[in-house]
Protein backbone atom coordinates (compact mmCIF):
# COMPACT_ATOMS: atom_id res chain seq x y z
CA UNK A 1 0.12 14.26 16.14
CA UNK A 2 -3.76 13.84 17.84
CA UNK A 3 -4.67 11.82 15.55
CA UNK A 4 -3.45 8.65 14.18
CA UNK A 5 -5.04 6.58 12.03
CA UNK A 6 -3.71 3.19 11.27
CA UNK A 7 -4.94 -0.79 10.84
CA UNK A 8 -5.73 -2.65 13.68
CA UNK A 9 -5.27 -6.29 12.73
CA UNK A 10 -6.57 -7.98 9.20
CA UNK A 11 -8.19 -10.81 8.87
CA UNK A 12 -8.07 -13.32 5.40
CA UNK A 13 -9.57 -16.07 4.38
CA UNK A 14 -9.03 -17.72 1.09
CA UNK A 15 -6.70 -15.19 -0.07
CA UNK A 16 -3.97 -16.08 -2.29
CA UNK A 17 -1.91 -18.47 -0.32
CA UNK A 18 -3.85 -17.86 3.05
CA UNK A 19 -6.22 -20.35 3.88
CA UNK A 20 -7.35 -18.56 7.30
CA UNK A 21 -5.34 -16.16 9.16
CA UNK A 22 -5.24 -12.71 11.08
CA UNK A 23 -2.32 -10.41 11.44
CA UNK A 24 -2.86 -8.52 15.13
CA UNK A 25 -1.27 -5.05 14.20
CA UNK A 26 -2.36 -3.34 17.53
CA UNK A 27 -0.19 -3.58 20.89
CA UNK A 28 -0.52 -5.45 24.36
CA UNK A 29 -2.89 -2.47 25.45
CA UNK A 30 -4.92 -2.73 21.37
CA UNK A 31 -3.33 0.38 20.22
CA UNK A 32 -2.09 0.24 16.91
CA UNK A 33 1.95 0.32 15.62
CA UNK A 34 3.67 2.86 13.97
CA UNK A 35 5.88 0.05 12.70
CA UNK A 36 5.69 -3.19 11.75
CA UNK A 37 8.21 -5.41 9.94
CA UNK A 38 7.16 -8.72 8.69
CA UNK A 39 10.16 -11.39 7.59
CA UNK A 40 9.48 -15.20 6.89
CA UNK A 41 11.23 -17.26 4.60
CA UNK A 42 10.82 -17.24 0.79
CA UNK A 43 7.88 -17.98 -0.98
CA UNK A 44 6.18 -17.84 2.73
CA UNK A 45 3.18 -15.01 1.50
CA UNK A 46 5.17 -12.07 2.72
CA UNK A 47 3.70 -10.38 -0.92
CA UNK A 48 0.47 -11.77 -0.29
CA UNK A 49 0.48 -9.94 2.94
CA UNK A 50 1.05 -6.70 1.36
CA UNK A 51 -1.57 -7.41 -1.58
CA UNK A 52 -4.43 -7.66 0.73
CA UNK A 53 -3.94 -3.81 1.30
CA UNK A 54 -3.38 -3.44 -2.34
CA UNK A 55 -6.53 -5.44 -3.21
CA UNK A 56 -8.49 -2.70 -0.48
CA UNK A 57 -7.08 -0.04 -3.06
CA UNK A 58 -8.24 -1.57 -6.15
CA UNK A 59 -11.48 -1.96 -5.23
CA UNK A 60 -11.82 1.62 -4.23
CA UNK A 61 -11.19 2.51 -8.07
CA UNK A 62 -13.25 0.01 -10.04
CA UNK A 63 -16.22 2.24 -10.83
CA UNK A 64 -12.97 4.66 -12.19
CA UNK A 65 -12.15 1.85 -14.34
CA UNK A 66 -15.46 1.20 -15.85
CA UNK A 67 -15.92 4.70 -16.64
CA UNK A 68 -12.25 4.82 -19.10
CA UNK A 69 -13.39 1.52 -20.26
CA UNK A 70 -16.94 3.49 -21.66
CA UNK A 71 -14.96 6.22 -22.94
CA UNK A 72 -12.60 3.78 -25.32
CA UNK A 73 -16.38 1.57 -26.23
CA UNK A 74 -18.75 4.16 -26.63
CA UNK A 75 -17.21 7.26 -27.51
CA UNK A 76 -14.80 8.18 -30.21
CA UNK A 77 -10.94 6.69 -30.03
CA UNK A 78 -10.00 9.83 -31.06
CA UNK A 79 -11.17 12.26 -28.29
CA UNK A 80 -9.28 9.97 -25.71
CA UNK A 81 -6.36 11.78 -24.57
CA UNK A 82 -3.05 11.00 -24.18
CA UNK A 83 -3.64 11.33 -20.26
CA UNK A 84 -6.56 9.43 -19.96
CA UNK A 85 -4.59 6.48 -21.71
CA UNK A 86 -1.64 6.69 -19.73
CA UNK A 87 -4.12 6.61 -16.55
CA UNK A 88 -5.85 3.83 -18.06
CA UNK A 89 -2.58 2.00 -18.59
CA UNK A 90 -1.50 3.04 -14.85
CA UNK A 91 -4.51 1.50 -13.34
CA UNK A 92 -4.26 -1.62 -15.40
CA UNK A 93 -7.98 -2.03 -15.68
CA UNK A 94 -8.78 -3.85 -13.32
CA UNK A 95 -12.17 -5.24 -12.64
CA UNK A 96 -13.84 -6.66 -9.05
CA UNK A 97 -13.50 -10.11 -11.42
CA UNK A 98 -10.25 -9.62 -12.60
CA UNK A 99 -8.91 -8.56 -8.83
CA UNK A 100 -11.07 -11.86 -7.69
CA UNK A 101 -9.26 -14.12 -10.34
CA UNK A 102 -6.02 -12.75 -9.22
CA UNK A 103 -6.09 -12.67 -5.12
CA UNK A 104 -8.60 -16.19 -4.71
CA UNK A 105 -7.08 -19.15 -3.28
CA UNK A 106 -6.32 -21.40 -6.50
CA UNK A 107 -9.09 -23.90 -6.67
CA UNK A 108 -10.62 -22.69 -3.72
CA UNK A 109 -14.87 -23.36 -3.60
CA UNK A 110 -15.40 -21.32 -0.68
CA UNK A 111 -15.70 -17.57 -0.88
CA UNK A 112 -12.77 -15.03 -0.31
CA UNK A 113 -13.14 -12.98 2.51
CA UNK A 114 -11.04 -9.86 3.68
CA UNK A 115 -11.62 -7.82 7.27
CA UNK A 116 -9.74 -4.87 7.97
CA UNK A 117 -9.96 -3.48 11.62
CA UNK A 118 -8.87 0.29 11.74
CA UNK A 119 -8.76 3.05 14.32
CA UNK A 120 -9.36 6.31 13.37
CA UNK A 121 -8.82 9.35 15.94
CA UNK A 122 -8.53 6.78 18.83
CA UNK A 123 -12.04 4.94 17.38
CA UNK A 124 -12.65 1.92 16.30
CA UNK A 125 -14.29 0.09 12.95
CA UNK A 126 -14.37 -2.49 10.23
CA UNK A 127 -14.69 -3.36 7.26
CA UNK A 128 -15.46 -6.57 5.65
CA UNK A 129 -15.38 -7.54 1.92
CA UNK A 130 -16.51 -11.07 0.63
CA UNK A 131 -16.42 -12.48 -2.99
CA UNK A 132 -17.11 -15.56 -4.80
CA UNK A 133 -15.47 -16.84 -7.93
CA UNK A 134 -16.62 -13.86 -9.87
CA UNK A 135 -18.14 -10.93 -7.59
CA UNK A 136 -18.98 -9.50 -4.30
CA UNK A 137 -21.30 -11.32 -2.13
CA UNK A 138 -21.23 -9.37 1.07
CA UNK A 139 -19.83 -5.89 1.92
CA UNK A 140 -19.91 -4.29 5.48
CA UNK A 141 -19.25 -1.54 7.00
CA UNK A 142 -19.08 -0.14 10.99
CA UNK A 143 -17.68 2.50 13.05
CA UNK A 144 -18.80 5.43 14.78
CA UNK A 145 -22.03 6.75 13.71
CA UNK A 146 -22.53 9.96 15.91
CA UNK A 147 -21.09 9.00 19.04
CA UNK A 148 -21.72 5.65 19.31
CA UNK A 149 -20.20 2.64 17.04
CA UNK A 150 -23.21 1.50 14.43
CA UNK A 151 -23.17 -0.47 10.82
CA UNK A 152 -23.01 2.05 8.29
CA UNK A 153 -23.87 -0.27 5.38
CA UNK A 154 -24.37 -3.89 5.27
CA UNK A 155 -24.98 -5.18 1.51
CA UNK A 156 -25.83 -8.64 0.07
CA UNK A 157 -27.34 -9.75 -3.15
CA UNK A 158 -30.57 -9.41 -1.29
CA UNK A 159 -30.21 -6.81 0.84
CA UNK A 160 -29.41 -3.38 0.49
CA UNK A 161 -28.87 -1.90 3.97
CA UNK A 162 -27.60 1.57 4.44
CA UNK A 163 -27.89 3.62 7.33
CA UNK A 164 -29.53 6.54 6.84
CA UNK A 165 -27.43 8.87 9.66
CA UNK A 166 -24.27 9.04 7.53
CA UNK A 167 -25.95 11.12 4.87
CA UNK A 168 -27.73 14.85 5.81
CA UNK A 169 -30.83 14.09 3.28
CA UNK A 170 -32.58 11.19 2.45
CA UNK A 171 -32.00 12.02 -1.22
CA UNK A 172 -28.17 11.31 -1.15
CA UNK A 173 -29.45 7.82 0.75
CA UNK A 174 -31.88 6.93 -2.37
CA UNK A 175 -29.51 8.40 -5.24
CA UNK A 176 -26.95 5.50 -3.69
CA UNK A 177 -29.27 3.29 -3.21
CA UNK A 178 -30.42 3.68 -6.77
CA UNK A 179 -26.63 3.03 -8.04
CA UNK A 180 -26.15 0.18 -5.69
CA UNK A 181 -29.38 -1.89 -7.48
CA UNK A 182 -27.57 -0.69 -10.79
CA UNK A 183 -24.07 -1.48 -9.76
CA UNK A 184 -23.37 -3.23 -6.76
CA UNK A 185 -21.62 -6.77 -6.89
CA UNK A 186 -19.62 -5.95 -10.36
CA UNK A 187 -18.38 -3.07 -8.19
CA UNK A 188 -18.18 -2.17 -4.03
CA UNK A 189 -20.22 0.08 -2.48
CA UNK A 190 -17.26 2.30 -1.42
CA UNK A 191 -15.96 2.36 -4.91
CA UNK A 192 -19.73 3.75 -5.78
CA UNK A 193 -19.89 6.00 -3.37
CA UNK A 194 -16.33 7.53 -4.13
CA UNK A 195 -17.33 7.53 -8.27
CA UNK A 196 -20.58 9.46 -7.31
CA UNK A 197 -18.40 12.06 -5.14
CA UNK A 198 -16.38 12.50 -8.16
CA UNK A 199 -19.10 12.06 -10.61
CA UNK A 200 -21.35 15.29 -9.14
CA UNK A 201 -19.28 18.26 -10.18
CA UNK A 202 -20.78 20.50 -7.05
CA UNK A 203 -19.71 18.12 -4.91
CA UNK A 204 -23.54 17.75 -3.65
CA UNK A 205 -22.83 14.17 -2.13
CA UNK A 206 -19.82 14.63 -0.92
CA UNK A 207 -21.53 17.53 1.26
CA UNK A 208 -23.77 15.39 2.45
CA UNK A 209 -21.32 12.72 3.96
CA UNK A 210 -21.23 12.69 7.62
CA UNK A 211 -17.90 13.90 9.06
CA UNK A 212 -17.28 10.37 10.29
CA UNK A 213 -18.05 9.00 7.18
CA UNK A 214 -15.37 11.44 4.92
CA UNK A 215 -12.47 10.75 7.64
CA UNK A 216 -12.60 7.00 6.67
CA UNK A 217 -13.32 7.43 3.34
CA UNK A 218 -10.21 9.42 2.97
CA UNK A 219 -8.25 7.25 5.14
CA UNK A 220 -9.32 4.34 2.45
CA UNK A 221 -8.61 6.41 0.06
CA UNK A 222 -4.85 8.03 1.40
CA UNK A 223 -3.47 4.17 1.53
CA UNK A 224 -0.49 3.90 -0.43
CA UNK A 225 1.16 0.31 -1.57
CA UNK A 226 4.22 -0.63 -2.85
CA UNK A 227 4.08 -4.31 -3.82
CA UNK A 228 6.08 -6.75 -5.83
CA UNK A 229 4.21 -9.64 -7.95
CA UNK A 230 6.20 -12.48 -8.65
CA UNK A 231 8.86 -11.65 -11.67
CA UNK A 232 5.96 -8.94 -12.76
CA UNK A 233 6.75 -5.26 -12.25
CA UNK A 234 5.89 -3.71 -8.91
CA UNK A 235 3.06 -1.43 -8.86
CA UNK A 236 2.24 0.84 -6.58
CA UNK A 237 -0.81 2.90 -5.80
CA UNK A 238 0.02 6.15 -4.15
CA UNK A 239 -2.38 8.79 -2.19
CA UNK A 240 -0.16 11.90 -3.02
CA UNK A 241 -0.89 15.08 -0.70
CA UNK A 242 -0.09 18.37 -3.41
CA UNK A 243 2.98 19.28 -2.53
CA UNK A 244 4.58 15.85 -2.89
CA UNK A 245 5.25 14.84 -6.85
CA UNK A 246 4.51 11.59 -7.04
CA UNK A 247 6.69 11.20 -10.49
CA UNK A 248 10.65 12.04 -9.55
CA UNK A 249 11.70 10.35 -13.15
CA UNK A 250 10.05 12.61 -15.80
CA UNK A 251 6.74 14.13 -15.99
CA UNK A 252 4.90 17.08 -17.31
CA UNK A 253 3.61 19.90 -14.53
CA UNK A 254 1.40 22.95 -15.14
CA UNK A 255 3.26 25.84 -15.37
CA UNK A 256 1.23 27.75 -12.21
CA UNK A 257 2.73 24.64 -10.20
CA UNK A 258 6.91 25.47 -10.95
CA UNK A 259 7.69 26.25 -7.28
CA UNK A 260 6.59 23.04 -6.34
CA UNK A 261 9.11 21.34 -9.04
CA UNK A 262 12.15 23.67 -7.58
CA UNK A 263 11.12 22.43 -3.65
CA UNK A 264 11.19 19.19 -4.59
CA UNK A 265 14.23 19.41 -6.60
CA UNK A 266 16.27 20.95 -3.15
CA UNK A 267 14.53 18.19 -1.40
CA UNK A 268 15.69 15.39 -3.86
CA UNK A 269 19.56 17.21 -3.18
CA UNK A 270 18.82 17.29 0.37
CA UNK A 271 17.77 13.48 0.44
CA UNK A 272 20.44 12.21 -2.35
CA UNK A 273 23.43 14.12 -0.61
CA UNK A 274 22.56 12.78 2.85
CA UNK A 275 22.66 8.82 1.55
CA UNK A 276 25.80 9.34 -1.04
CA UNK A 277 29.02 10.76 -0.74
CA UNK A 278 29.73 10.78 -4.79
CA UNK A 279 26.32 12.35 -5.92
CA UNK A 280 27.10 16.36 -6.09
CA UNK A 281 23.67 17.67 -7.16
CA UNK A 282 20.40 16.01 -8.58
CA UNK A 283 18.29 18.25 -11.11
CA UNK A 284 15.55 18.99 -13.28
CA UNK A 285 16.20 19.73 -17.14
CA UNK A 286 13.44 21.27 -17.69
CA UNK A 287 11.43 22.06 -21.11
CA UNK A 288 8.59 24.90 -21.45
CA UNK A 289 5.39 23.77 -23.88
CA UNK A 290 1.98 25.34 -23.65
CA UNK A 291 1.52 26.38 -20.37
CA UNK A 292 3.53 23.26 -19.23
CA UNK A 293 7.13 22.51 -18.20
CA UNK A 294 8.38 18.71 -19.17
CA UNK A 295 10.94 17.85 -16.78
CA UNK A 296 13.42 14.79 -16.48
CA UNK A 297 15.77 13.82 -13.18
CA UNK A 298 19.15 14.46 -14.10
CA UNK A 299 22.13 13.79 -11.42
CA UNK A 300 25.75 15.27 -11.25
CA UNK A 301 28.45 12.67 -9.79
CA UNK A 302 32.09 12.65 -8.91
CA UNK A 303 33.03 10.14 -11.83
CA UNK A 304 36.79 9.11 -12.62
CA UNK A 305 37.77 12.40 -10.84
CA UNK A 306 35.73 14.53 -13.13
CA UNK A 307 31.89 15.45 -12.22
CA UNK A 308 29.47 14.47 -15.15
CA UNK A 309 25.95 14.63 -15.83
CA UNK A 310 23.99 11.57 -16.17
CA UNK A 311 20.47 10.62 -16.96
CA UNK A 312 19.03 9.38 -13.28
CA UNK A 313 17.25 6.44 -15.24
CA UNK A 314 21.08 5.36 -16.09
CA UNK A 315 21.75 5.00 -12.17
CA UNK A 316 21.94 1.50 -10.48
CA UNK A 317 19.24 -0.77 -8.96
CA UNK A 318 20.13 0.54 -5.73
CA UNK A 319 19.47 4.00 -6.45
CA UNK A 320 16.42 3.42 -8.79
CA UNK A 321 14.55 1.65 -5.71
CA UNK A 322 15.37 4.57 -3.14
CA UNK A 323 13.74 7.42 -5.66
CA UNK A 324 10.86 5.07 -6.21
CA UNK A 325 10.71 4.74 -2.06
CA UNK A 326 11.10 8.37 -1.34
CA UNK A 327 7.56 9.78 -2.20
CA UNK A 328 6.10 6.64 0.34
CA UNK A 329 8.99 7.57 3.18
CA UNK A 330 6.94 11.17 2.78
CA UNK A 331 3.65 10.09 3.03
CA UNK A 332 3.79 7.66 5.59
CA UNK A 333 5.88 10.64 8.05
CA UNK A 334 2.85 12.88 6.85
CA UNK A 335 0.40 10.65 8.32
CA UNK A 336 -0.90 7.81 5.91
CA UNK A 337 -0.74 4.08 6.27
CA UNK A 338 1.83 2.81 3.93
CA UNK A 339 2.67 -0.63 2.68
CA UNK A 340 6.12 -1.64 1.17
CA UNK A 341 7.41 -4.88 0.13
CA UNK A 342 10.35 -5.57 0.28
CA UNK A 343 11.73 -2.37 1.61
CA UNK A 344 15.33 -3.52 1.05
CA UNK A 345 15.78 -4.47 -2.58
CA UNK A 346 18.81 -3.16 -4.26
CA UNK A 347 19.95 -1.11 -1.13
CA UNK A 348 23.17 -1.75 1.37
CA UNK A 349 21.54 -3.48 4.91
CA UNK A 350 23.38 -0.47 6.88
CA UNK A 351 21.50 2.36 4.31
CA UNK A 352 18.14 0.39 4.87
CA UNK A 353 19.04 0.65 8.73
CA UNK A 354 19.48 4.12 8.63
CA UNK A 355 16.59 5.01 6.43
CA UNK A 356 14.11 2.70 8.70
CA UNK A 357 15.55 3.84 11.90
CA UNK A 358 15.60 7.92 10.76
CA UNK A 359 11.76 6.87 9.51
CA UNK A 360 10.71 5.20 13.01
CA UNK A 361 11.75 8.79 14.65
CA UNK A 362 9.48 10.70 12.50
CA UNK A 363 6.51 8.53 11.92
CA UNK A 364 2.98 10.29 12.24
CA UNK A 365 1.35 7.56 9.77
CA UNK A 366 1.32 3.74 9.86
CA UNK A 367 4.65 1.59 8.08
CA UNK A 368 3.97 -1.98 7.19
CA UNK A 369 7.06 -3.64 5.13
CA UNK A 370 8.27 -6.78 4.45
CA UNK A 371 12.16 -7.25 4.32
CA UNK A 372 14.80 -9.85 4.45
CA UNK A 373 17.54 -7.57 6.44
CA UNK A 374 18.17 -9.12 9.97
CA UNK A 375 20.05 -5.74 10.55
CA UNK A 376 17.10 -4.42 11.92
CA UNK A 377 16.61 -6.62 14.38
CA UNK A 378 19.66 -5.35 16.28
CA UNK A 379 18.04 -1.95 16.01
CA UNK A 380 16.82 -2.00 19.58
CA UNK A 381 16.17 0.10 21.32
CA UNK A 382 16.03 2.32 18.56
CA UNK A 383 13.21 0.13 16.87
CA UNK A 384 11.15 -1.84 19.48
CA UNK A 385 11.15 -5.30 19.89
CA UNK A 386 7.14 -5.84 19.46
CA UNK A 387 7.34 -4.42 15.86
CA UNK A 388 9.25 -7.38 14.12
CA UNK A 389 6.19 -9.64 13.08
CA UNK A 390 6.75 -13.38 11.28
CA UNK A 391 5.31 -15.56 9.07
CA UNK A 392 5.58 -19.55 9.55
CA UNK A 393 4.19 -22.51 7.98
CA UNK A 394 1.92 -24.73 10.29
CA UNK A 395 0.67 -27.90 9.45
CA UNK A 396 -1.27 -28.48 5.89
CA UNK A 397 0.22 -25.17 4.76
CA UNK A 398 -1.76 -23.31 6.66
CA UNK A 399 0.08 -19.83 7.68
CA UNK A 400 0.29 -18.13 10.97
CA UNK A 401 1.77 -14.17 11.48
CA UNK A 402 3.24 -13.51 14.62
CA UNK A 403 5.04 -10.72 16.55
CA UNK A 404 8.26 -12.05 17.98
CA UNK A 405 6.68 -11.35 21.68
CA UNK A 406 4.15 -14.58 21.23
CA UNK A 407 7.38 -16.67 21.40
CA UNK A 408 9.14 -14.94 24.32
CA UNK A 409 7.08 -12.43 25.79
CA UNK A 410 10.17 -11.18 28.28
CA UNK A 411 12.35 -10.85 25.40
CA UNK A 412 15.22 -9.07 27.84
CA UNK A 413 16.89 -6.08 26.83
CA UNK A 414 20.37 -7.46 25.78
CA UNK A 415 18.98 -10.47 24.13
CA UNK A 416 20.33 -10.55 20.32
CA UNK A 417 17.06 -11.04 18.72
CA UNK A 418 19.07 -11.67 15.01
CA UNK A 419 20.92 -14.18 16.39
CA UNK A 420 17.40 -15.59 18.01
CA UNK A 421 15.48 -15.72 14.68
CA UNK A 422 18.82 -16.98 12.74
CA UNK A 423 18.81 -19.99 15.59
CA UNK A 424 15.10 -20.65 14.66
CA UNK A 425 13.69 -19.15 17.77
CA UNK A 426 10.84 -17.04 16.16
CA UNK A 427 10.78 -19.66 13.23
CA UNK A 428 10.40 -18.41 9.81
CA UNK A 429 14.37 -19.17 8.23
CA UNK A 430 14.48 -21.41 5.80
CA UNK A 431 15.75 -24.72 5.64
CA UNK A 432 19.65 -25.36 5.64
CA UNK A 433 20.04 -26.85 1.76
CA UNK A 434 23.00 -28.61 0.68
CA UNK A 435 22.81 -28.37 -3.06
CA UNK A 436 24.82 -30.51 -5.51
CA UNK A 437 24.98 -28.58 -8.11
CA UNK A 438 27.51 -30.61 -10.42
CA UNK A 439 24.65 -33.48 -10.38
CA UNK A 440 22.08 -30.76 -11.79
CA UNK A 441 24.40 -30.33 -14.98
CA UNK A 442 24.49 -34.23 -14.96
CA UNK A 443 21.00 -34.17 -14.94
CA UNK A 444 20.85 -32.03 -17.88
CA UNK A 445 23.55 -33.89 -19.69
């Protein structure tokens, strides 16, 4: 499509295991990728990576946050609804401090800092969010005003500076301003601006956003992350266009929206029958209840030379992480940016080859993943060689992200880059470990 609009680079500082670094996403000529896979070693930040975009999210939704927090304080328990719990739950109330006390370098005195560059309809901006131990300290944003590039906001503890062109009226400007005096530090100023969209039920401020201004907010807004966190459960935040469910497993739906549950049940067949030769239908049970239908994935499979049904929650790892990578494969062909780590758990190398080399084909949006399958690497030419990205240790523990071009930048045609990076030529394998493992029971004994 015309327009693409995807990260340029990102710069960290002080962020979970990054003491400073920058990730170039952009090309020799500084146009952004399509794809990018990053591999490195274990335990190397490849997760970290993928939380900086995740942390972006968050703070978007703070303000959201505070507002469920003053409905379970303030107002009765009993008026707060079964939905607005399971939101609650599903955002895991998180705070700027919270976020802070989970992404800061451990023990670190100097502030965290996070820069994302981003090009929107062939334009570029930035924007720049810095924290100290328990808040923001400095938030700023720029990109193109009218025609030219120009700050939009620049905000410190004392200094509220917003420019006045990305709002039609000066009242919208003051309003913010107001809420930034109120607010600002606990929360970001795009996570204010996006609660007072939501907050003004005519959508009077959101009216009064300059065109520029709503494309990036909704490009913010559209990023979608799938991340892993340690042994914790992944979590995943998910800018869903309509017409793709984000909930496969079980759900409710109104009852206005049932086409939408019988598309996405063909497309679930279409999908499932493509990557599976035993799997003879996937389908909703489905249950009518005022005005709602209650559905719940069911699949059909060739078992013991009989089909049977079988709860889809009752399926193996392997199958469990494709349905939970399906709605992201969607969004990120639609157009969004999309962040997965570790693309490949659970599934066969050759499936993830085939579902990342089918995905490169039909990319309109941005993919960043993290993986461990070398497959890809002998994907050329059907994946290109200046999309494999990776992470090494330097000295002190300091971390560097590279794309396999800084290390041969005539990387020729028939080269096997696999058998490259398993040599050590892009760095990034892990050390060759000889472990004894009868003298660990001694040990113990």
């Amino acid at each position: 499509s015309e327009e693409k609009n995807m990260f340029e680079y990102i710069k960290l500082k002080n962020f979970k295991s990054f003491g400073n670094i920058e990730f170039n996403l952009s090309d020799r000529k500084g146009i952004p990728k399509n794809l990018i896979l990053v591999y490195g070693e274990n335990g190397i930040g490849k997760s970290n990576l993928a939380s900086a975009f995740f942390m972006l999210s968050e703070t978007l939704r703070t303000m959201n946050v505070r507002d469920i927090m003053q409905t379970i304080l303030l107002e009765d328990p009993e008026s707060f609804q079964d939905e607005d719990f399971a939101k609650y739950i599903k955002m895991r109330n998180k705070d700027i401090e919270t976020l802070i006390k989970e992404n800061k370098t451990v023990s670190s005195t100097e502030n965290m800092y996070l820069e994302f560059g981003f090009n929107l309809n062939g334009k570029s901006g930035r924007y720049i969010i810095e924290t100290n131990d328990s808040q923001i300290v400095h938030e700023h944003l720029e990109y193109v005003l009218i025609r030219n590039r120009g700050v939009y906001f620049d905000i410190t503890p004392d200094s509220i500076s917003i420019n006045e062109k990305i709002f039609a009226e000066k009242e919208a400007l003051n309003d913010l301003k107001t809420s930034c005096n109120k607010f600002w530090g606990k929360h970001s100023f795009l996570s204010i601006l996006e609660h007072e969209c939501d907050d003004k039920a005519d959508n009077y401020l959101r009216n009064q956003l300059s065109s520029h201004f709503k494309k990036l907010m909704q490009f913010f807004s559209n990023l979608s992350c799938k991340v892993k966190y340690g042994s914790k459960q992944e979590r995943g935040i998910i800018g869903l266009p309509h017409n793709i469910l984000g909930d496969y497993y079980e759900g409710k739906i109104d009852i206005k929206d049932e086409n939408l549950l019988s598309k996405t049940e063909k497309m679930l067949n279409a999908f499932f029958m493509a990557t599976y030769k035993d799997v003879k239908r996937v389908y909703f049970k489905k249950e009518k209840k005022d005005n709602f239908i209650h559905y719940s994935l069911m699949i059909t499979k060739l078992i013991a030379g009989q089909e049977r049904d079988l709860d889809f929650s009752l399926e193996s790892t392997g199958t469990q992480s494709l349905l939970q990578l399906l709605p992201f494969m969607l969004v990120v062909v639609k157009g969004s940016t999309v962040i997965i780590d570790e693309f490949d758990t659970g599934i066969h190398d050759l499936l993830v080859q085939n579902l990342v080399t089918s995905l490169n084909e039909h990319l309109e949006g941005q993919l960043i993943m993290t993986t461990h399958n070398t497959l890809l690497m002998e994907s050329a030419p059907v994946l290109p060689k200046d999309c494999i990205y990776v992470i090494n240790e330097l000295k002190q523990g300091e971390k560097e992200i590279q794309c396999i071009t800084h290390y041969d930048n005539k990387i020729h045609r028939n080269t096997n880059i696999r058998d490259q990076y398993l040599l050590g030529q892009y760095h990034g394998i892990p050390e060759k470990a000889s472990i004894n493992f009868h003298s660990l029971l001694e040990t113990l004994n």
